[in-house]
N, C-alpha and C. Protein backbone atom coordinates (compact mmCIF):
# COMPACT_ATOMS: atom_id res chain seq x y z
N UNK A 1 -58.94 155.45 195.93
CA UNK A 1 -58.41 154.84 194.74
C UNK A 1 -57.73 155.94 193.92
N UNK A 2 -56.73 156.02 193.86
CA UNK A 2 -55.69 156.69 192.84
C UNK A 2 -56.67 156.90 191.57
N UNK A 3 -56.30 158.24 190.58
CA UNK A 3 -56.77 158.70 189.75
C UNK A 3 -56.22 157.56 188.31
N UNK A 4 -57.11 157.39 187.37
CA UNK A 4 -56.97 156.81 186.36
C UNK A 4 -56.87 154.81 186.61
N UNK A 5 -57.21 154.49 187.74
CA UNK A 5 -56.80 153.54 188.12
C UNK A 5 -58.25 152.44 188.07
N UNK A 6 -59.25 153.44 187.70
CA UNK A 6 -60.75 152.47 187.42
C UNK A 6 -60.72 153.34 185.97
N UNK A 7 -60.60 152.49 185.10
CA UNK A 7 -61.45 152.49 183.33
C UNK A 7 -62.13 153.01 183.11
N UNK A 8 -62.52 153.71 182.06
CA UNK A 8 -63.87 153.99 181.66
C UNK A 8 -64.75 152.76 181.13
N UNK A 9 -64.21 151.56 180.98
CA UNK A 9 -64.66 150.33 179.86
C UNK A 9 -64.28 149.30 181.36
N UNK A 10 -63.81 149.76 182.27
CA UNK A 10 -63.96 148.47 183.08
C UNK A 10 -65.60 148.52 184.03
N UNK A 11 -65.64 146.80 184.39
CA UNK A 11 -66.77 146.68 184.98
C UNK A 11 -67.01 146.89 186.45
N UNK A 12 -67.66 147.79 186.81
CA UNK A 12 -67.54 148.59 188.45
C UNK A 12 -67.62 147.41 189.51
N UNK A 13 -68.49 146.31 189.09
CA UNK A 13 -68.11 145.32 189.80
C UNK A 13 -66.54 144.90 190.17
N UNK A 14 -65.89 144.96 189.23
CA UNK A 14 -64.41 144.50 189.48
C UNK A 14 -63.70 145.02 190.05
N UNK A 15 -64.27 146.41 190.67
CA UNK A 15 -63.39 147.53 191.61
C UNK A 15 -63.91 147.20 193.17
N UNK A 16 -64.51 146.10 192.85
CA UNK A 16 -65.50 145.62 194.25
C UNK A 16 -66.67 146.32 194.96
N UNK A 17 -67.04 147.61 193.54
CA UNK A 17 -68.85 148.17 194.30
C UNK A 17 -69.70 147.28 194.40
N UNK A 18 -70.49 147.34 195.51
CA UNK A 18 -71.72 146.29 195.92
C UNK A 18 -72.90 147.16 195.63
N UNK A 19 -74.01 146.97 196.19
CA UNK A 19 -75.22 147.53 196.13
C UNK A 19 -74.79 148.33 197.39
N UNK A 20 -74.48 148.57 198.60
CA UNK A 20 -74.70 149.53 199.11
C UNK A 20 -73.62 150.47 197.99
N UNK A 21 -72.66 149.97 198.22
CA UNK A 21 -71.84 151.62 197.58
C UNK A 21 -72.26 152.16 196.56
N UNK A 22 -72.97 150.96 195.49
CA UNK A 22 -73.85 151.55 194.08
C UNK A 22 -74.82 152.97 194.69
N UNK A 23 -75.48 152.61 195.43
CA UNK A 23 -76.72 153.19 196.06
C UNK A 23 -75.74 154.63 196.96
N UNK A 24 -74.76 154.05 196.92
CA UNK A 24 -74.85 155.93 197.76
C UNK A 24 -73.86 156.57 196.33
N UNK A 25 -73.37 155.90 195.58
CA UNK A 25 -72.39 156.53 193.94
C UNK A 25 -73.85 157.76 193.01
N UNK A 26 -75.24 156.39 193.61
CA UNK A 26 -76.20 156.71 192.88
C UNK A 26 -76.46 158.50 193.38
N UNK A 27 -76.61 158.23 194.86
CA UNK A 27 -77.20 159.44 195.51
C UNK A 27 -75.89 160.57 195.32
N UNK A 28 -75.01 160.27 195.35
CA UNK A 28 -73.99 161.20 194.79
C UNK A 28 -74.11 161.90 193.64
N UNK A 29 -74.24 161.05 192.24
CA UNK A 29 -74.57 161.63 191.21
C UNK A 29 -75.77 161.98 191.57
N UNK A 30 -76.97 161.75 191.93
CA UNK A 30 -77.88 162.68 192.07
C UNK A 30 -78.17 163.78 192.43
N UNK A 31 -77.55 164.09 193.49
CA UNK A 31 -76.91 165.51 193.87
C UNK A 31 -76.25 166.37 193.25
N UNK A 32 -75.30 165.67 192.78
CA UNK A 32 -74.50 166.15 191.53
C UNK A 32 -74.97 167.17 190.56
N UNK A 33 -76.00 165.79 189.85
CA UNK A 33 -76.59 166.77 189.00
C UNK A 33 -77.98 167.36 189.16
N UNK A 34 -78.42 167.46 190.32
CA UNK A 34 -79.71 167.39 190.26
C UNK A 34 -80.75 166.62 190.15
N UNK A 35 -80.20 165.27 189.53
CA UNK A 35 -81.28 164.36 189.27
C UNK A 35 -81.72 163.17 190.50
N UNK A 36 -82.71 162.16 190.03
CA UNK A 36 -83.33 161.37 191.00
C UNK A 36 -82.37 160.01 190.12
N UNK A 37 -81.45 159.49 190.52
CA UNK A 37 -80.87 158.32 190.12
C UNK A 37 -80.93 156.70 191.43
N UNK A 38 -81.31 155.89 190.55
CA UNK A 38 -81.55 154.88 191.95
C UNK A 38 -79.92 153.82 191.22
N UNK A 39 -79.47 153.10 192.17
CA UNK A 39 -78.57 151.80 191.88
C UNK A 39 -78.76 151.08 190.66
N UNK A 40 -80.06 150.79 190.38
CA UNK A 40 -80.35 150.41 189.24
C UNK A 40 -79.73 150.26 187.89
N UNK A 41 -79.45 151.99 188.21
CA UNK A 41 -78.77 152.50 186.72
C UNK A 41 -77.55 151.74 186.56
N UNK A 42 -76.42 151.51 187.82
CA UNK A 42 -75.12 150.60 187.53
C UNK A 42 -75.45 148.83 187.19
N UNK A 43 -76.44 148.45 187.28
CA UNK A 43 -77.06 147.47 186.79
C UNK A 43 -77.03 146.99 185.36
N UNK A 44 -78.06 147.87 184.97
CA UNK A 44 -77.81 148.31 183.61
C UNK A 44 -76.56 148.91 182.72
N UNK A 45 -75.87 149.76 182.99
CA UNK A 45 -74.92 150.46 182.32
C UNK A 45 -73.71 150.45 183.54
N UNK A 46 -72.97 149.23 183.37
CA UNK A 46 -71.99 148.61 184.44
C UNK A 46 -70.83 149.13 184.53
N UNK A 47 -70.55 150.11 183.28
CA UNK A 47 -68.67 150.67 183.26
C UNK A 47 -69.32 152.44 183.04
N UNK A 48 -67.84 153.03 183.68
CA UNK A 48 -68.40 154.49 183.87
C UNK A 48 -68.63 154.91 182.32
N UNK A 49 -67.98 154.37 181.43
CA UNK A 49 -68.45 154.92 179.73
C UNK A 49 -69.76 154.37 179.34
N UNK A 50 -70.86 153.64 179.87
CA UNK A 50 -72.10 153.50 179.59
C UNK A 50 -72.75 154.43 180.57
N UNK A 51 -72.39 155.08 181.59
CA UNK A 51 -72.95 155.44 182.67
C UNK A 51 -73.20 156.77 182.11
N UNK A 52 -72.13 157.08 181.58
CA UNK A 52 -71.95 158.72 180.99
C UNK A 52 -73.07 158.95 179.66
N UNK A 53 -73.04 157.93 178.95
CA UNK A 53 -73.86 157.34 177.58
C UNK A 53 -75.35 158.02 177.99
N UNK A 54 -75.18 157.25 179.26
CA UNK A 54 -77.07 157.02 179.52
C UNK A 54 -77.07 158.37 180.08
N UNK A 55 -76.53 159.18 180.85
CA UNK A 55 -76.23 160.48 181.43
C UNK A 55 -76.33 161.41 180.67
N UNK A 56 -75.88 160.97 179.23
CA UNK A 56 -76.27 162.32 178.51
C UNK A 56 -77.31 162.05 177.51
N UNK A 57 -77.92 161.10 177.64
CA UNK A 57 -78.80 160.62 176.66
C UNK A 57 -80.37 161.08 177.12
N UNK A 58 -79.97 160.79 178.36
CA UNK A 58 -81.63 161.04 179.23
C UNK A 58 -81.77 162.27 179.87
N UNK A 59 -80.54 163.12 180.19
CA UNK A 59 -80.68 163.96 181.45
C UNK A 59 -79.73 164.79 180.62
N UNK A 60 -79.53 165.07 179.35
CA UNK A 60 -78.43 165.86 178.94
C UNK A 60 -78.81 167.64 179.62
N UNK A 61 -79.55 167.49 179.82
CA UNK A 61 -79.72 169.07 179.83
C UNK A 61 -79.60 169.31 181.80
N UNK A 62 -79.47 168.47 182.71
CA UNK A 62 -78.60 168.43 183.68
C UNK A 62 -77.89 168.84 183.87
N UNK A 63 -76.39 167.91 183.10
CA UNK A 63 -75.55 167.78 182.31
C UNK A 63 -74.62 168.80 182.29
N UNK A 64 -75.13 169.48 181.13
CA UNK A 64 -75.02 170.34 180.91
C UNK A 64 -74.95 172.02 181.26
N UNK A 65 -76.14 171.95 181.97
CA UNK A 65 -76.31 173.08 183.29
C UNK A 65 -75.33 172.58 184.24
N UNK A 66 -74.83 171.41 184.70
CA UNK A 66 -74.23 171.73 185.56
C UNK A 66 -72.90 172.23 185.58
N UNK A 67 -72.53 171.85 184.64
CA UNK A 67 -71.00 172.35 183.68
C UNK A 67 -71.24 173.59 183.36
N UNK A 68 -71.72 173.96 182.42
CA UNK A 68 -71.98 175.58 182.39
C UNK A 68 -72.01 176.26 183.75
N UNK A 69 -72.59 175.84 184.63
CA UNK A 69 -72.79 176.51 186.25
C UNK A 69 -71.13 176.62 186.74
N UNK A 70 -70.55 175.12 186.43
CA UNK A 70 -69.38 175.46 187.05
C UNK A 70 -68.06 175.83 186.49
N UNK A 71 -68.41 176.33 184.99
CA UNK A 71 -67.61 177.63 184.44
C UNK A 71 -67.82 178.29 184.88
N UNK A 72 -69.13 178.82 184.95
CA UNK A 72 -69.19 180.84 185.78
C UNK A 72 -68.57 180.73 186.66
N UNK A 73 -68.78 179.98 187.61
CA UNK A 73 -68.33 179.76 188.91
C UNK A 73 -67.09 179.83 189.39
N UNK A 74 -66.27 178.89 188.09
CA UNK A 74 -64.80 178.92 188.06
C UNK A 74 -63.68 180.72 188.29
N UNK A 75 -64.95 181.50 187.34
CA UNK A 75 -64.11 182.76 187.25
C UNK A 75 -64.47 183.57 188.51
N UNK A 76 -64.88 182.79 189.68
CA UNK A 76 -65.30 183.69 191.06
C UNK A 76 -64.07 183.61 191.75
N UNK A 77 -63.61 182.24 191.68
CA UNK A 77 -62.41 182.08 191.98
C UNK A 77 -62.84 181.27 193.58
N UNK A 78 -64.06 180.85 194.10
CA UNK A 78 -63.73 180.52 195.43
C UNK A 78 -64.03 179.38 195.19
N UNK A 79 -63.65 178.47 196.59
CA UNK A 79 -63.41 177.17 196.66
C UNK A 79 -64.76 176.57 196.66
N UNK A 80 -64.51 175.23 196.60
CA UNK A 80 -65.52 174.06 196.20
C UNK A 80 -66.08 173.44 197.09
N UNK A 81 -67.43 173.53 197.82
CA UNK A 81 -67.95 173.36 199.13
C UNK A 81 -67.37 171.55 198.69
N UNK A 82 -67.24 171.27 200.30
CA UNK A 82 -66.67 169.77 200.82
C UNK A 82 -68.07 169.14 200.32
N UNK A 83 -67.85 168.17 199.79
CA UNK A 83 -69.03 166.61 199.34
C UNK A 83 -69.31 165.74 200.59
N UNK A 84 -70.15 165.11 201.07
CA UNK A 84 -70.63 164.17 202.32
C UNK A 84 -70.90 162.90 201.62
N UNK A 85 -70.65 161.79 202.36
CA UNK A 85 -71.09 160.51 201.84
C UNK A 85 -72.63 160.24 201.50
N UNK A 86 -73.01 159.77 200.58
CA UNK A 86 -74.37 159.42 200.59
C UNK A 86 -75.23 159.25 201.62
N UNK A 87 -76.25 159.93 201.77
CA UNK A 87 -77.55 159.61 202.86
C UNK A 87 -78.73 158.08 202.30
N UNK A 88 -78.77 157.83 203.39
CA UNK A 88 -78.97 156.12 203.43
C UNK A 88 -80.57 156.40 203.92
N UNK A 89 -80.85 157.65 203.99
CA UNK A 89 -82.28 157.79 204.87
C UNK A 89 -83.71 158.06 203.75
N UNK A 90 -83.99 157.84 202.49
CA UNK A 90 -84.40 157.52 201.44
C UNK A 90 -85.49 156.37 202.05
N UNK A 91 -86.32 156.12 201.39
CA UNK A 91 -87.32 155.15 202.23
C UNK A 91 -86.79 153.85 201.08
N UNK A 92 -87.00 154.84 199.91
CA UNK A 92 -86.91 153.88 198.55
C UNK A 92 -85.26 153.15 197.87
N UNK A 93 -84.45 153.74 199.34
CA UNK A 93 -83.51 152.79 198.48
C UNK A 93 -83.02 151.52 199.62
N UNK A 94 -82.61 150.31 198.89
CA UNK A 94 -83.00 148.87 199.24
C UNK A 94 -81.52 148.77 199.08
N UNK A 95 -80.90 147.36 199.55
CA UNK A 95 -79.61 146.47 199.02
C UNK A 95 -80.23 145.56 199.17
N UNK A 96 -79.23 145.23 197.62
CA UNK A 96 -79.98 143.21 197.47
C UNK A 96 -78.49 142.69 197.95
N UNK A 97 -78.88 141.65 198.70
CA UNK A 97 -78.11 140.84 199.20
C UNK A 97 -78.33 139.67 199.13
N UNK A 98 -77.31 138.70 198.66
CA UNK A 98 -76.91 137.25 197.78
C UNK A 98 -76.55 136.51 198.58
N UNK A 99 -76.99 134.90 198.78
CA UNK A 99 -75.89 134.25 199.09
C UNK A 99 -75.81 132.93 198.61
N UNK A 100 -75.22 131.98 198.37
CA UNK A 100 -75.25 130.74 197.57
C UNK A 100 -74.07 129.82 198.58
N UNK A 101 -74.81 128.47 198.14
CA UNK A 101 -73.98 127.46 198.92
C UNK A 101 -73.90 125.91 197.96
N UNK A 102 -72.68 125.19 198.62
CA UNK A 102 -73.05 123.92 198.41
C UNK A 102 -73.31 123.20 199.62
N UNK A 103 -74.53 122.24 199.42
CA UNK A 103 -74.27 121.43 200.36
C UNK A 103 -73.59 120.41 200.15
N UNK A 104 -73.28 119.02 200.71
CA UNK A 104 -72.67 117.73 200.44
C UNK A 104 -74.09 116.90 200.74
N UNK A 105 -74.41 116.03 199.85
CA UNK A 105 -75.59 114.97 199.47
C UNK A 105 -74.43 113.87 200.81
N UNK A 106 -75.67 113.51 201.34
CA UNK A 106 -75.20 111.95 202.25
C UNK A 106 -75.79 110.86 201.48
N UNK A 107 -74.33 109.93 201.73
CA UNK A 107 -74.38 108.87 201.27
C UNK A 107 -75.58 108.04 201.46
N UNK A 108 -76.59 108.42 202.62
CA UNK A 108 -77.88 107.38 203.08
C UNK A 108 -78.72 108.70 203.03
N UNK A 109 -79.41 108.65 201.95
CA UNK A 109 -80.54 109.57 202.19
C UNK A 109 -81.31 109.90 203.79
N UNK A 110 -81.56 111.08 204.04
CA UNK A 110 -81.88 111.01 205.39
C UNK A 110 -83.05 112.35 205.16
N UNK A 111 -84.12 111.60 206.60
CA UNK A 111 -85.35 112.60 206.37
C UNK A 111 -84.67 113.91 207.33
N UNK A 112 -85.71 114.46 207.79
CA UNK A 112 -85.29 116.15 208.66
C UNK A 112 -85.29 115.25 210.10
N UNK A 113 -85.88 114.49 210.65
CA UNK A 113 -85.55 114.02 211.82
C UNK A 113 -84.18 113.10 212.09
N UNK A 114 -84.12 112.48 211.10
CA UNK A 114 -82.67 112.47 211.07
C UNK A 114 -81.29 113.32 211.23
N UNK A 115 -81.73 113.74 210.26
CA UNK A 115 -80.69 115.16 210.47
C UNK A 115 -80.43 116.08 211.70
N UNK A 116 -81.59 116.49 212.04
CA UNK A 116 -81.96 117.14 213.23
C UNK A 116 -80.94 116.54 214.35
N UNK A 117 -81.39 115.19 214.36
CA UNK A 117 -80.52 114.00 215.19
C UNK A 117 -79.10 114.36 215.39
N UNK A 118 -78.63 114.40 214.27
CA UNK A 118 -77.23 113.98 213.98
C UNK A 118 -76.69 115.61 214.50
N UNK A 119 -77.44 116.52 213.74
CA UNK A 119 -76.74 118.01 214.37
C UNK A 119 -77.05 118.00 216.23
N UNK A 120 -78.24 118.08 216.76
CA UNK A 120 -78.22 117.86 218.19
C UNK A 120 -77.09 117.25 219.01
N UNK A 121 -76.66 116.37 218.48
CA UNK A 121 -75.55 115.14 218.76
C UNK A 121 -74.04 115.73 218.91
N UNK A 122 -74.21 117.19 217.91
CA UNK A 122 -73.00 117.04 217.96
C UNK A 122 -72.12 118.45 218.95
């Protein structure tokens, strides 16, 4: 995704993150900063400007170290080890997965042997 192209005030849902990608964004920032972050948190605080809110509210001193770390760092002058996709091997992290339907009501009420009937049949 092109730079500037997700909001700070838009809802991460609308960029189409699910629970898996929440869950490895999570383990990313956790790494990041050091901390233990589960999916959860995009639950709660749904656009990256609440995310940051709660980021420096709870964990400011993270945060903070980690930025300070990567000033010094800056004046070494060497490059920026490569990032890996989230590890999925966590015991404790889950995806919830949804699904919803309609059915169509029949015109003649019908028990399960009925039905049964009519699908076999076809």
């Amino acid at each position: 995704m092109p730079n500037g192209i997700l909001g700070e005030d838009t809802n991460l849902a609308d960029f189409g993150f699910d629970s898996i990608s929440l869950a490895e964004y999570a383990g990313l920032l956790s790494r990041h900063f050091s901390l233990k972050l589960t999916p959860e948190l995009f639950f709660s605080h749904s656009t990256l400007a609440k995310v940051a809110v709660y980021l420096l509210a709870q964990h400011r001193q993270a945060v903070e170290a980690y930025y300070r770390s990567e000033v010094i760092n800056a004046t070494d002058q060497s490059p920026m080890p490569a990032t890996g996709v989230a590890s999925m091997s966590d015991a404790s992290t889950i995806a919830i997965i949804g699904i919803s339907g309609r059915f169509p009501v029949p015109a003649i009420p019908m028990n399960f042997g009925d039905c049964w009937s009519r699908v076999a049949t076809w």
